[in-house]
N, C-alpha and C. Protein backbone atom coordinates (compact mmCIF):
# COMPACT_ATOMS: atom_id res chain seq x y z
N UNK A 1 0.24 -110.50 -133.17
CA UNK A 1 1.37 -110.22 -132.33
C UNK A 1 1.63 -111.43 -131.42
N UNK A 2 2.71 -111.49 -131.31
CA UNK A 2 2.99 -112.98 -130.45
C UNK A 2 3.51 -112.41 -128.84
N UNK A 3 3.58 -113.48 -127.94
CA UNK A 3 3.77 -112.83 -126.51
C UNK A 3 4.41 -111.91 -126.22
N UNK A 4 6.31 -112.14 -127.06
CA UNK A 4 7.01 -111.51 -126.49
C UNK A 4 6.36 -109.75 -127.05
N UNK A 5 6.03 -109.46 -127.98
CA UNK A 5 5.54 -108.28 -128.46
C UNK A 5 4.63 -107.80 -127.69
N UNK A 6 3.80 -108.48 -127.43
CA UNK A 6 2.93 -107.96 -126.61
C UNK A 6 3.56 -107.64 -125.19
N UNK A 7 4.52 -108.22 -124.42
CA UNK A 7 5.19 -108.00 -123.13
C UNK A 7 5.96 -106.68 -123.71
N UNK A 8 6.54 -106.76 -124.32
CA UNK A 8 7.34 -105.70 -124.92
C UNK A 8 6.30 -104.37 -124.61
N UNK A 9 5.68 -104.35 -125.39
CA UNK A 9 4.36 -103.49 -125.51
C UNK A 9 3.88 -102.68 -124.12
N UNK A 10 3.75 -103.57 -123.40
CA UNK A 10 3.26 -103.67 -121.70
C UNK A 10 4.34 -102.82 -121.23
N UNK A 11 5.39 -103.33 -121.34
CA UNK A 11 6.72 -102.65 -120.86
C UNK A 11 6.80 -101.30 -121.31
N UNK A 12 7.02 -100.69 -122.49
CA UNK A 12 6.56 -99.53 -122.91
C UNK A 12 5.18 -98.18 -122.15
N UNK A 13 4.08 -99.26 -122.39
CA UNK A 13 2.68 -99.15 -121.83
C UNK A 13 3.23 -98.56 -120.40
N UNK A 14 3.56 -99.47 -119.51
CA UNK A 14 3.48 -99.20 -117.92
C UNK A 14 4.98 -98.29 -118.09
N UNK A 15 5.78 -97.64 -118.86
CA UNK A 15 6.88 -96.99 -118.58
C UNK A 15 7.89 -97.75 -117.50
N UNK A 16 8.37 -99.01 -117.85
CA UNK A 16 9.04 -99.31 -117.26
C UNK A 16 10.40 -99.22 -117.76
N UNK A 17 11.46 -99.34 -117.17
CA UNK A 17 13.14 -99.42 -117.54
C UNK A 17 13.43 -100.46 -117.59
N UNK A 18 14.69 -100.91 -117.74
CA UNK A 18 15.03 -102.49 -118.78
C UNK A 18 15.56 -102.80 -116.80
N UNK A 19 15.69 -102.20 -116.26
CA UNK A 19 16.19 -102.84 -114.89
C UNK A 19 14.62 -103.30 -114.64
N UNK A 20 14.03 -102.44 -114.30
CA UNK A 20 12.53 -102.75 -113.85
C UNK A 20 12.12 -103.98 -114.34
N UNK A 21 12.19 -103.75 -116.02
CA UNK A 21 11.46 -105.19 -116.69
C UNK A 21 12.24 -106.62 -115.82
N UNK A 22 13.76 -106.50 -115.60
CA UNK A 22 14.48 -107.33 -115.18
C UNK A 22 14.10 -108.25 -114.11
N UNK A 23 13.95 -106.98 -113.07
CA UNK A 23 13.76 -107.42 -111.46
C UNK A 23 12.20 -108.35 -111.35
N UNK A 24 11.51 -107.15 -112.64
CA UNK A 24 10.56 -107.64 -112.73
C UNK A 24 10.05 -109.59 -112.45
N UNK A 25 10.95 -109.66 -113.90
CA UNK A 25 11.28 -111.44 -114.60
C UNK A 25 11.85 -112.25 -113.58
N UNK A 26 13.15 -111.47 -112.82
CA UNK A 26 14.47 -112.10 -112.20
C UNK A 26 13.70 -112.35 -110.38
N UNK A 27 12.04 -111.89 -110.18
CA UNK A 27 11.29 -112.15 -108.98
C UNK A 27 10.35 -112.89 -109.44
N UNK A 28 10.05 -113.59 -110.91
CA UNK A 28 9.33 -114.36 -111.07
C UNK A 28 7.51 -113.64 -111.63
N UNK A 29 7.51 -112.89 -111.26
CA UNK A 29 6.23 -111.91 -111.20
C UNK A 29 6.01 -112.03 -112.46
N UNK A 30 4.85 -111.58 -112.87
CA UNK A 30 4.39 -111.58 -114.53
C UNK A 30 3.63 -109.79 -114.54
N UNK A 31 3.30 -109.84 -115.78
CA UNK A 31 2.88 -108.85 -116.22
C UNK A 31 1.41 -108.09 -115.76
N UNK A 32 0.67 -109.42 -114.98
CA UNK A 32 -0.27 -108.97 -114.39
C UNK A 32 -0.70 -108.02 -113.86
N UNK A 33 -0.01 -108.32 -112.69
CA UNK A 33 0.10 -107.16 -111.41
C UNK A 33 0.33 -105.84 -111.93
N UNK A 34 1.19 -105.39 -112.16
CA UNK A 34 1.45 -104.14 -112.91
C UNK A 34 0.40 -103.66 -113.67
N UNK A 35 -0.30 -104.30 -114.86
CA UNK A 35 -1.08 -104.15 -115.97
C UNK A 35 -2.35 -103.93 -115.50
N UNK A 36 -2.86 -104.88 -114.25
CA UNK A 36 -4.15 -104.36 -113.26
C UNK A 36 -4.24 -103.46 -112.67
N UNK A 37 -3.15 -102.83 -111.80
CA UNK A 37 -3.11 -101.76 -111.23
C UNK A 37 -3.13 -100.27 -112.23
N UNK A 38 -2.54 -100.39 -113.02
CA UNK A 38 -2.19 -99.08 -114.00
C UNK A 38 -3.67 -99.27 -115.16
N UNK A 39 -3.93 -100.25 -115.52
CA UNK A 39 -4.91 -100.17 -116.70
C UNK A 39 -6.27 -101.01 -115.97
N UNK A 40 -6.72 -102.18 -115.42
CA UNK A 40 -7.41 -102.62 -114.80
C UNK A 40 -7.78 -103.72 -115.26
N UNK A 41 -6.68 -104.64 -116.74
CA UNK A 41 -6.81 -105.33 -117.10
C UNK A 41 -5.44 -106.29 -117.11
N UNK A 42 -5.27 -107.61 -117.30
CA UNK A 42 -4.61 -108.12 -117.34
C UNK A 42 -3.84 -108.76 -118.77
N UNK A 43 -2.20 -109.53 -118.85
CA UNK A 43 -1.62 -109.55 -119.77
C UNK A 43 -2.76 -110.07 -121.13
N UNK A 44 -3.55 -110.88 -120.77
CA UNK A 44 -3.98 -111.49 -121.78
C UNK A 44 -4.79 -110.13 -122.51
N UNK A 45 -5.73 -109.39 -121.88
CA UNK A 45 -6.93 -108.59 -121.76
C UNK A 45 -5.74 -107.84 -123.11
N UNK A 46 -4.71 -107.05 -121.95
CA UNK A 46 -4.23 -106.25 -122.61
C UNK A 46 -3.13 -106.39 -124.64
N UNK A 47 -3.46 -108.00 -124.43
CA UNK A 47 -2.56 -108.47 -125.95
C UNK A 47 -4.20 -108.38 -126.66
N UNK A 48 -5.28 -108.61 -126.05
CA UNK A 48 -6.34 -108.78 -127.06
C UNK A 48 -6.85 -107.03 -127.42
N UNK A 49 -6.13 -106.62 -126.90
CA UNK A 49 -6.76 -104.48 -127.24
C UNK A 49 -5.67 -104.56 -127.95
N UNK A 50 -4.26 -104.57 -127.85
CA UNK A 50 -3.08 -104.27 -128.33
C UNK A 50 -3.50 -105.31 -129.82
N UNK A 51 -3.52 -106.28 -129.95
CA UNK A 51 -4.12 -107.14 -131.13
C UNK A 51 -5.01 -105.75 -131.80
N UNK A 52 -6.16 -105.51 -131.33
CA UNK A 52 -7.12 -104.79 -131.96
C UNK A 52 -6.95 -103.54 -132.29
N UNK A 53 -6.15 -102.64 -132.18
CA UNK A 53 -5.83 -101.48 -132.23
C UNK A 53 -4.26 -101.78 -133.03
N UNK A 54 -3.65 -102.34 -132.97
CA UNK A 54 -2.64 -102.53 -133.96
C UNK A 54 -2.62 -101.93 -135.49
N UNK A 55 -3.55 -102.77 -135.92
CA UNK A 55 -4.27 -101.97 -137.76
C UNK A 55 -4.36 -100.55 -137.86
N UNK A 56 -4.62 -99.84 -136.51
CA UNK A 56 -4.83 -98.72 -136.57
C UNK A 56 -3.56 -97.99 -136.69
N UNK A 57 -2.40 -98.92 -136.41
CA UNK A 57 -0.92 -97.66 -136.71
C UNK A 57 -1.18 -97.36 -138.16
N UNK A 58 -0.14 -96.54 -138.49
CA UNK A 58 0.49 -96.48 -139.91
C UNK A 58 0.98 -97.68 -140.22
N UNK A 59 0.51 -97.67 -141.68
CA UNK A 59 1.52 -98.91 -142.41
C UNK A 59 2.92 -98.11 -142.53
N UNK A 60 3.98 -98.93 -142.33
CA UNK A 60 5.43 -98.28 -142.85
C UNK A 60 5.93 -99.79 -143.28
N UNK A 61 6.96 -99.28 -143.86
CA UNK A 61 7.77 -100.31 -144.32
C UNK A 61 9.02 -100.65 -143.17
N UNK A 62 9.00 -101.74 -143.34
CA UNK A 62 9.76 -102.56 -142.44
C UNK A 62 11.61 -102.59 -142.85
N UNK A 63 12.39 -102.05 -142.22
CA UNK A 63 13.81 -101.39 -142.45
C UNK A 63 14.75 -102.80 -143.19
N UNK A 64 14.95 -103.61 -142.51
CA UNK A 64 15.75 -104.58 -142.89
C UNK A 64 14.41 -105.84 -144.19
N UNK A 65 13.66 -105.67 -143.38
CA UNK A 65 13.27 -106.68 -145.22
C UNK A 65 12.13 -105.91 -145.91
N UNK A 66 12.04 -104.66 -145.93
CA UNK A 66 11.56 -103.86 -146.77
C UNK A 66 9.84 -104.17 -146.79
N UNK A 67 8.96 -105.40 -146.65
CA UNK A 67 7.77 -105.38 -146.56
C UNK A 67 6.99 -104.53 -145.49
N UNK A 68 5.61 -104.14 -146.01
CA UNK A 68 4.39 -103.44 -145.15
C UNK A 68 4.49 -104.08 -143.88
N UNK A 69 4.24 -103.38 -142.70
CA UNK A 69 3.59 -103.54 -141.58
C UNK A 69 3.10 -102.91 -140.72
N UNK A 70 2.35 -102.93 -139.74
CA UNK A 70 1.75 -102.06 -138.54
C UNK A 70 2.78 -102.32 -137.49
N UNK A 71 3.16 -101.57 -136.85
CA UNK A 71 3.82 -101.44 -135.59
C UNK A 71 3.52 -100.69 -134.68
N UNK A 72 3.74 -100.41 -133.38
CA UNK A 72 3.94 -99.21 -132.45
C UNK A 72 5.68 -99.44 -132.48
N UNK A 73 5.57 -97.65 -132.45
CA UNK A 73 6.92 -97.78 -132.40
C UNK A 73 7.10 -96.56 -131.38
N UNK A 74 8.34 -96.79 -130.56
CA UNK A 74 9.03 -95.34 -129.77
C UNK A 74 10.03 -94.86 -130.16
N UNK A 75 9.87 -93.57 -129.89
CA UNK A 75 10.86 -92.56 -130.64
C UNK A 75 11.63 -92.04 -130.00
N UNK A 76 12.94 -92.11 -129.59
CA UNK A 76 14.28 -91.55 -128.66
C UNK A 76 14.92 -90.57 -130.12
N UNK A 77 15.71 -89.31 -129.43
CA UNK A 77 16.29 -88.57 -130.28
C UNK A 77 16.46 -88.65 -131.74
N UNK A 78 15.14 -88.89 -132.54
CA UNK A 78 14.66 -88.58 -133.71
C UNK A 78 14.93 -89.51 -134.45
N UNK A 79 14.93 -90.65 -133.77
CA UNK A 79 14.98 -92.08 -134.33
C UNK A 79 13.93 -93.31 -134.00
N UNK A 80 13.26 -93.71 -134.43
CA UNK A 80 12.09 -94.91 -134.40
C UNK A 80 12.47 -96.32 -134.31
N UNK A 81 12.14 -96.85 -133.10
CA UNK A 81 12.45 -97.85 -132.73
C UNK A 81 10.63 -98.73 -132.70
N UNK A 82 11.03 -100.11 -133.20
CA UNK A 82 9.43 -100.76 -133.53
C UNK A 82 9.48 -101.62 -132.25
N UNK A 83 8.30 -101.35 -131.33
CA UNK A 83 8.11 -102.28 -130.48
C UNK A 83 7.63 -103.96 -130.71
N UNK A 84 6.62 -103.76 -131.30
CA UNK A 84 6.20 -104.77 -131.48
C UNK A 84 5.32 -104.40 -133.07
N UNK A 85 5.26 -105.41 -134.24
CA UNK A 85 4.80 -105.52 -135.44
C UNK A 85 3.94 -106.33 -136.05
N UNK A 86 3.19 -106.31 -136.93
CA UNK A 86 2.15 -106.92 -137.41
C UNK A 86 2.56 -106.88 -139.14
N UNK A 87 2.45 -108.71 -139.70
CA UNK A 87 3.15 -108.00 -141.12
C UNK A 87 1.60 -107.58 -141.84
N UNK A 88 1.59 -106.90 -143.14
CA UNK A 88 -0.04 -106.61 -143.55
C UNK A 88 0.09 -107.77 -144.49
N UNK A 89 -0.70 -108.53 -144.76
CA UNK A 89 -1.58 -109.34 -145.71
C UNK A 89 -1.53 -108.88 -147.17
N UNK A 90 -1.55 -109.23 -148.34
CA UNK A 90 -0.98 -108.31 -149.95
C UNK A 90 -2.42 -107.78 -149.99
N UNK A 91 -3.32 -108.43 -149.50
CA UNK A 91 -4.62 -108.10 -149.55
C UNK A 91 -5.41 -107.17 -148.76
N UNK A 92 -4.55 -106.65 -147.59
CA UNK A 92 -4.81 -105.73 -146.94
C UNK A 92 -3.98 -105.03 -147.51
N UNK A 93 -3.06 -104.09 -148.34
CA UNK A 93 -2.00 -103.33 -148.29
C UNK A 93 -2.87 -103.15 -149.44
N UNK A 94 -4.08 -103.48 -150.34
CA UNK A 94 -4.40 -103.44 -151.65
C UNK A 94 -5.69 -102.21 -151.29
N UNK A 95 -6.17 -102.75 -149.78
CA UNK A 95 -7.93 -102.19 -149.26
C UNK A 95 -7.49 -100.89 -148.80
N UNK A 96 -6.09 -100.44 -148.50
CA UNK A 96 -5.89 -99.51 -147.75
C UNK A 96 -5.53 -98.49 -148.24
């Protein structure tokens, strides 16, 4: 997962709103603060669990180019939105 996924992720994680994330960015602040207080770890801490627990979603297939991947995804009125994704390896999609 690369940063922005992982911020993405965080954002989700701490239930924030797209204003929140904003004011967040638009005061300079990072993901820290937030991520220590609510979980007790910080952005990096929290991309290296989010890294590790990733494999553990479902594989689904990916909408617009059709290949395997792991995602978290959120679900608004019965529709799935992918936060952040991981593509699988041909060699992992073979073990699984």
């Amino acid at each position: 997962m690369d940063r922005l996924g992982i911020q993405r992720l965080a954002e989700y994680a701490l239930g924030l709103t797209a204003d929140q994330t904003d004011t967040l960015i638009d005061n300079g602040e990072d993901y820290d603060t937030p991520l220590k207080e609510r979980f007790g770890v910080d952005l990096e801490t929290f991309g290296k669990i989010a890294n590790a627990l990733i494999s553990l979603t479902p594989m689904i297939e990916e909408p617009d180019s059709h290949r395997l991947i792991h995602a978290f995804v959120t679900f608004q009125n019965g529709c799935g939105t992918i936060i952040t994704k991981q593509p699988i390896s041909p060699m992992q999609s073979l073990d699984e």
